[in-house]
Protein backbone atom coordinates (compact mmCIF):
# COMPACT_ATOMS: atom_id res chain seq x y z
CA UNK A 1 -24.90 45.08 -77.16
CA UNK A 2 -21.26 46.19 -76.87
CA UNK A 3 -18.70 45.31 -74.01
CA UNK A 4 -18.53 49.08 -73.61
CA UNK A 5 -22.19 50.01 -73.42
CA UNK A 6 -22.66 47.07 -70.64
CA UNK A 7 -19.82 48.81 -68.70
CA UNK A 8 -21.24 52.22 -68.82
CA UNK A 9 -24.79 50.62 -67.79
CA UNK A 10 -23.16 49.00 -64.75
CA UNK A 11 -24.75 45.45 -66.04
CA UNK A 12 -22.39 42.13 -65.68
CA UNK A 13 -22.47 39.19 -67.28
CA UNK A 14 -22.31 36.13 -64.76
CA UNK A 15 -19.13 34.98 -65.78
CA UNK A 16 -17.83 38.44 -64.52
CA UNK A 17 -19.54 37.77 -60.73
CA UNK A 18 -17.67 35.84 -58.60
CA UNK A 19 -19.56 34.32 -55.18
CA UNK A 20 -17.40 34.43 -52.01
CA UNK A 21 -18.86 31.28 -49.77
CA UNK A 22 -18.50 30.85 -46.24
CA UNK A 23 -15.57 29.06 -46.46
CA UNK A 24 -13.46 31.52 -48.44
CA UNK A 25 -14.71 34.57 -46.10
CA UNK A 26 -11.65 35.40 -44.07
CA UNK A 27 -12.52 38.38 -42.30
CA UNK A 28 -8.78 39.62 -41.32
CA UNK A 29 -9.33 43.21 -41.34
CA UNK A 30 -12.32 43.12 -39.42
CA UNK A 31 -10.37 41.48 -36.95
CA UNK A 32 -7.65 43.27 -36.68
CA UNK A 33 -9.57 46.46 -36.25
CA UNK A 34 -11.20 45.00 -32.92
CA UNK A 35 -8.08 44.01 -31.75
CA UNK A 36 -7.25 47.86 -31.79
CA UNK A 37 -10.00 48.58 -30.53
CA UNK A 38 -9.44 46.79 -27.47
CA UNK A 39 -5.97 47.91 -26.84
CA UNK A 40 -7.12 50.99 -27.03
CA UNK A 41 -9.21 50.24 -24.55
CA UNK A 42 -7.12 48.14 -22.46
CA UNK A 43 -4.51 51.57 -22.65
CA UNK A 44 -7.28 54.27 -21.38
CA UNK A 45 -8.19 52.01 -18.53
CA UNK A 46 -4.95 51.66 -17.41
CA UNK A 47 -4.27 55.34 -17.91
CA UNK A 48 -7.35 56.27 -15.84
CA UNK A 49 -6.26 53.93 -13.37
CA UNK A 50 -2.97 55.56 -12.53
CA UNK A 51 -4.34 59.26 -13.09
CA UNK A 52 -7.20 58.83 -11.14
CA UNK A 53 -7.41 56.19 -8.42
CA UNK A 54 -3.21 55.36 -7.62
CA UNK A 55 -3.33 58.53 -5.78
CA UNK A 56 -4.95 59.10 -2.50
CA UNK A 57 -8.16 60.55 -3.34
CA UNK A 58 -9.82 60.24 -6.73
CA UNK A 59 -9.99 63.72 -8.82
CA UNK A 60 -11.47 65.34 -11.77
CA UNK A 61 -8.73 65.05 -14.41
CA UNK A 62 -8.56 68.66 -16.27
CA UNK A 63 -9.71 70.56 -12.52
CA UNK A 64 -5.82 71.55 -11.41
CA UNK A 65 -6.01 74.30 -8.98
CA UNK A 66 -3.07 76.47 -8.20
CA UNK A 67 -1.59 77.98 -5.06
CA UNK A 68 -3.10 80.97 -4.38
């Protein structure tokens, strides 16, 4: 069998499969994400704290009502 037709077949040969163990697993991206995540989070609460509660009374943000 040909290099070419076990490339087209999707088959590898197990010196072409490589094992990642525990201990090489470094899971930076993953990390990084949930660190956005939470600042995200972090940034909403402390918008919704000064939109809705730093004033007297607490409103529905969207509901402005004009003077008539």
């Amino acid at each position: 069998m040909s290099q070419v037709t076990e490339e087209r077949d999707g088959v590898r040969t197990p010196e072409e499969t490589r094992e990642i163990g525990h201990d090489e697993y470094d899971p930076v991206g993953t990390l990084v994400l949930i660190g956005l995540y939470f600042l995200i989070l972090v940034a909403l609460w402390f918008f919704m704290y000064f939109v809705e509660f730093l004033g007297n009374d607490p409103t529905v943000v969207g509901t402005v009502m004009g003077v008539l």
